[in-house]
Protein backbone atom coordinates (compact mmCIF):
# COMPACT_ATOMS: atom_id res chain seq x y z
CA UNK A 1 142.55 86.87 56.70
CA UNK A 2 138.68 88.01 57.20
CA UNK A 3 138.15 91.32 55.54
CA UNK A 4 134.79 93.18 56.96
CA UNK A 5 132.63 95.42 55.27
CA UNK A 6 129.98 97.47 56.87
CA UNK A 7 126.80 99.12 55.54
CA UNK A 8 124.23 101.46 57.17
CA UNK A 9 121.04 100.66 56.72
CA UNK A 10 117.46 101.25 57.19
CA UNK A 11 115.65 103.92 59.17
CA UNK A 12 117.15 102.41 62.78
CA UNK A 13 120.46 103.25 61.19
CA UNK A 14 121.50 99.74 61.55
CA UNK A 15 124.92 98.09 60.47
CA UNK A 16 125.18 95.06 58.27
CA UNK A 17 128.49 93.60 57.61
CA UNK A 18 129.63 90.98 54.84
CA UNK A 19 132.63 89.09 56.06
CA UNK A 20 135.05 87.23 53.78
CA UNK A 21 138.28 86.13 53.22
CA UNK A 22 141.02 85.36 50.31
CA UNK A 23 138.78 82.26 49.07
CA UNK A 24 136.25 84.98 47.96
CA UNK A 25 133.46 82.94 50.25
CA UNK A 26 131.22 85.19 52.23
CA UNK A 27 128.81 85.19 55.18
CA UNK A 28 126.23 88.29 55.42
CA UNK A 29 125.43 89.05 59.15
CA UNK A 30 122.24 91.27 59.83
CA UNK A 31 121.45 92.53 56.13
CA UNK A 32 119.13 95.05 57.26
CA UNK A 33 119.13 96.46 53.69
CA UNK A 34 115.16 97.58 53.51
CA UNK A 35 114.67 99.76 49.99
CA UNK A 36 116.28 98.91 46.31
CA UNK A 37 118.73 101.26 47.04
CA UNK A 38 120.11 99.61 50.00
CA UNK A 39 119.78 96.19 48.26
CA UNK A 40 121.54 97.62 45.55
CA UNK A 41 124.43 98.55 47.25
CA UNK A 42 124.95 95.51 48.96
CA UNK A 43 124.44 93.53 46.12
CA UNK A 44 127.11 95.36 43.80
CA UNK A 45 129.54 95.15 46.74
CA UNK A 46 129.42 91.08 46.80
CA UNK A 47 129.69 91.60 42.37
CA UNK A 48 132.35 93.72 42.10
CA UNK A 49 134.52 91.34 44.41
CA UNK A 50 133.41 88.81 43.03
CA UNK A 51 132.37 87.27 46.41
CA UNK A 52 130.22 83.80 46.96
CA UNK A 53 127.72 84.31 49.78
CA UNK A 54 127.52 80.90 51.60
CA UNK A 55 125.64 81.73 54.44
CA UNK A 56 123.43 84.72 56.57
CA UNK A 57 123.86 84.88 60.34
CA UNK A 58 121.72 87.33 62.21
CA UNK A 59 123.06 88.17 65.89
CA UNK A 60 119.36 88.20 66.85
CA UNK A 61 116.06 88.99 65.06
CA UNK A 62 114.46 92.18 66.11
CA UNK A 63 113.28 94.45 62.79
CA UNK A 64 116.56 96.55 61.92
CA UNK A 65 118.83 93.61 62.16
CA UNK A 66 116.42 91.25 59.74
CA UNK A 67 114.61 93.03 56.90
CA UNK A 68 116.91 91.95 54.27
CA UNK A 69 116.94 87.88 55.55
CA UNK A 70 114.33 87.33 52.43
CA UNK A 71 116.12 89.22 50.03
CA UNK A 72 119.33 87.62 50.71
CA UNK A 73 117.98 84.22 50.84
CA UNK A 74 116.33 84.63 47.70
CA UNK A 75 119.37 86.38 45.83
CA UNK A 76 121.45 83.96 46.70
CA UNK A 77 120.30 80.81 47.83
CA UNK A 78 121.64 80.19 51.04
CA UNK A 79 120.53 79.50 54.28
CA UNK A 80 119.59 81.11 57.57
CA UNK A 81 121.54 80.63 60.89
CA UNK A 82 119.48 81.76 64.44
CA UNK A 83 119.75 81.15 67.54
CA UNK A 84 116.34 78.95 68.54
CA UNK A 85 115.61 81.85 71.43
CA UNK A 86 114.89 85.04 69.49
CA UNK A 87 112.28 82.88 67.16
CA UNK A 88 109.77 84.82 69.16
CA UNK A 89 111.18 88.23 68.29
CA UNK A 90 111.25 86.87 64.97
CA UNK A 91 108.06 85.87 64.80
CA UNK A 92 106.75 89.24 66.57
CA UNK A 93 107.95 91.40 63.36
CA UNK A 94 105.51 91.26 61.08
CA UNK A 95 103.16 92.87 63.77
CA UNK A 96 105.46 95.32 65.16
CA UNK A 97 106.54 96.16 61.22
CA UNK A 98 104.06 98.96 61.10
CA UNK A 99 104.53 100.73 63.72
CA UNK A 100 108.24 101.06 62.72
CA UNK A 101 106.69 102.85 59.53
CA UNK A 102 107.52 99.55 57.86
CA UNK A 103 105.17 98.48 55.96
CA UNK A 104 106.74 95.53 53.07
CA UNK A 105 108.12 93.28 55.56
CA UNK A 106 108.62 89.73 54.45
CA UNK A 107 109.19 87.03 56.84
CA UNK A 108 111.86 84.41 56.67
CA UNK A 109 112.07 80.79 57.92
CA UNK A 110 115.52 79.75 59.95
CA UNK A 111 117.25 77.04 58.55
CA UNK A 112 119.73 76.47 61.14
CA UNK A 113 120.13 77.21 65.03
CA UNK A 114 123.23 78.20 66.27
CA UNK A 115 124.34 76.31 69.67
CA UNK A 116 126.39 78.41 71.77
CA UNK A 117 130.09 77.41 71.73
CA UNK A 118 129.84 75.93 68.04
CA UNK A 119 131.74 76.93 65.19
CA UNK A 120 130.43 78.83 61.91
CA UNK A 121 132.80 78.69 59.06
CA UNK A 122 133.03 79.56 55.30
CA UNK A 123 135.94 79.66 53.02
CA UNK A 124 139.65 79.28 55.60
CA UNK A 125 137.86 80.94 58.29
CA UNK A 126 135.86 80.36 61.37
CA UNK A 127 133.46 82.47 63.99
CA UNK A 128 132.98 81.11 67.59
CA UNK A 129 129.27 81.70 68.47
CA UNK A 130 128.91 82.90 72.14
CA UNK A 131 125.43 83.58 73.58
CA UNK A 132 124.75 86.96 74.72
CA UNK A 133 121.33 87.03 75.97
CA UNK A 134 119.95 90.27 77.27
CA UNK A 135 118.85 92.98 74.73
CA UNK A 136 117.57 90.34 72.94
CA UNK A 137 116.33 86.40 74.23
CA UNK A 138 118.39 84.80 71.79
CA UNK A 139 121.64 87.14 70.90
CA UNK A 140 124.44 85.59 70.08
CA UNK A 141 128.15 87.11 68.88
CA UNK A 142 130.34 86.28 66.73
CA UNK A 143 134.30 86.10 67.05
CA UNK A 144 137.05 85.96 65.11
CA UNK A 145 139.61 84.87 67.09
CA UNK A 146 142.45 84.37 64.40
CA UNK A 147 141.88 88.08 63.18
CA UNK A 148 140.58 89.56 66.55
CA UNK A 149 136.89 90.81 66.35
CA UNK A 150 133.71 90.28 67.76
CA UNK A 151 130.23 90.78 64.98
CA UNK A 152 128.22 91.93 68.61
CA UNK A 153 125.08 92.78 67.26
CA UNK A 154 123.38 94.95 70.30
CA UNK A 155 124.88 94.17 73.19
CA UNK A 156 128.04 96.20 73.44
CA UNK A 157 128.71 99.59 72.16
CA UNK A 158 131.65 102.26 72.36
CA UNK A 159 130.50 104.07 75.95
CA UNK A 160 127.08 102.32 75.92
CA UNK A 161 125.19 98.99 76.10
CA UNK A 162 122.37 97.79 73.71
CA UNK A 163 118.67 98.64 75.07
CA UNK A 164 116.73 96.37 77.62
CA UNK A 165 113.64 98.01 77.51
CA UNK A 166 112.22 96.02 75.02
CA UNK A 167 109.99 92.70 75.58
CA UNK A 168 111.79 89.70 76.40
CA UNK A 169 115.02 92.02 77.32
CA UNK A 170 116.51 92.26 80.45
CA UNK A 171 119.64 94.93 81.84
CA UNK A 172 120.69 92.44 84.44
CA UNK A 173 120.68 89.56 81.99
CA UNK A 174 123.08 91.93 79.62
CA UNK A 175 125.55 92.64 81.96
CA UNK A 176 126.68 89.36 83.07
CA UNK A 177 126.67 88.18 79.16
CA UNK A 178 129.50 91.29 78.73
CA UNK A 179 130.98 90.21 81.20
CA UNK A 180 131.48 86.79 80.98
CA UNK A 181 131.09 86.26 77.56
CA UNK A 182 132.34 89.39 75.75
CA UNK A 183 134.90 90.97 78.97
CA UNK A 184 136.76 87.62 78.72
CA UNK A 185 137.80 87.98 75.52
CA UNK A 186 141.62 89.89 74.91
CA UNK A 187 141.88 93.54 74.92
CA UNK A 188 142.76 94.38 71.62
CA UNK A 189 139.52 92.30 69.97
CA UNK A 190 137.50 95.03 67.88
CA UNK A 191 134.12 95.21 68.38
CA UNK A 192 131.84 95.28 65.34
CA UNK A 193 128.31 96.68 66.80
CA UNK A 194 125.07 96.86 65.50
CA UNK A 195 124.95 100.64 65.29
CA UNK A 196 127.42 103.11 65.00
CA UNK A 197 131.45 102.63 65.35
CA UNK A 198 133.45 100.37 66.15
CA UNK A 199 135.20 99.70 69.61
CA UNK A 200 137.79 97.13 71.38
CA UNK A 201 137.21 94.72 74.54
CA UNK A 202 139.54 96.74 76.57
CA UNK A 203 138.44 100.53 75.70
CA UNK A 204 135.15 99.31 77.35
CA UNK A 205 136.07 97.09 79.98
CA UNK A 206 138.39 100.56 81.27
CA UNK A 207 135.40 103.62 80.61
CA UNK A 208 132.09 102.02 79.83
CA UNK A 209 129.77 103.70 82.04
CA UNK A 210 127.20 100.52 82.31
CA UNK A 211 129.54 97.85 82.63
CA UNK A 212 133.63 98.35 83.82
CA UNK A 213 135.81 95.34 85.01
């Protein structure tokens, strides 16, 4: 069974999760951890549980979601997962850093791009990648279908939808990813967004203002 643990981080408020499961193996998803305090806490999390970080998945690559990537690679030695469409948001960061009030951001090379449909795995269990284009060029989710979530990143969130007035997003392009790759999946799924609380599939598919089924 996948156990999740969130953290809050940064000044976008942004949630990071570590997922694991009884093999103590770990992936990190979106370590936006940005000062030594953040890094600190995420850090003593993974020692006190004794957890082996295998790999780092981001959903996509705008600033909140990514500060940590370099950290975490470092720490640990393991390897970055992407999907090949948000390496220009990637790439744009280091520009864009500053005017987030950021100013020690360290850029990462991807090591891996996810492919819509594949399979990510570490220790007994395993996340379906689906591609959710729209707030972001290259978003992707991640589901746990034996344990019922969805890691969303910024695409779906309890009475809201992630932003699209960003470069490279598009509100039109958002939509049909919830609903045909996010609205498909069974009610009960929890949703695990990129900022604030958590939600289910069928919560939003019944009162989401933006997008109802």
């Amino acid at each position: 069974m996948v156990q999740i643990q969130s953290f809050t981080f940064n000044p976008l408020a942004e949630n990071s999760y570590v997922l694991y499961d009884e093999t103590l193996e770990a992936v990190l998803i979106d370590p936006g951890c940005y000062d030594p305090r953040e890094k600190d806490a995420l850090t003593d999390f993974i020692a006190q549980n004794d957890l082996k970080p295998v790999k780092l998945l981001n959903t996509h690559a705008h600033i909140d979601h990514v500060l940590g990537n370099a950290f975490v690679k470092r720490k640990y030695g393991i390897e970055l997962y992407l999907h090949e469409s948000d390496l220009p948001v990637l790439k744009s960061n280091k520009i864009l850093a500053p005017h987030y009030g950021i100013m020690a951001y360290e850029e990462t090379e991807v090591d891996h791009f996810l492919i819509p449909g594949e399979t990510v795995t570490f220790g007994n269990s395993a996340l379906e990648v689906r591609f959710v284009p729209g707030h972001a060029p290259g978003h992707v989710a991640f589901v746990g279908h034996a344990d019922r979530f969805v890691i969303g990143g910024d695409v779906l969130f309890r009475g809201s939808v992630g932003r699209t007035d960003f470069p490279l997003s598009d509100f039109n392009t958002l939509v049909h990813s919830i609903r045909t790759q996010l609205y498909t999946l069974p009610d009960d799924y929890t949703v695990y967004p990129g900022h604030l609380g958590t939600t289910t599939i069928g919560q939003e598919k019944r009162t989401n203002p933006f997008v109802r089924m």
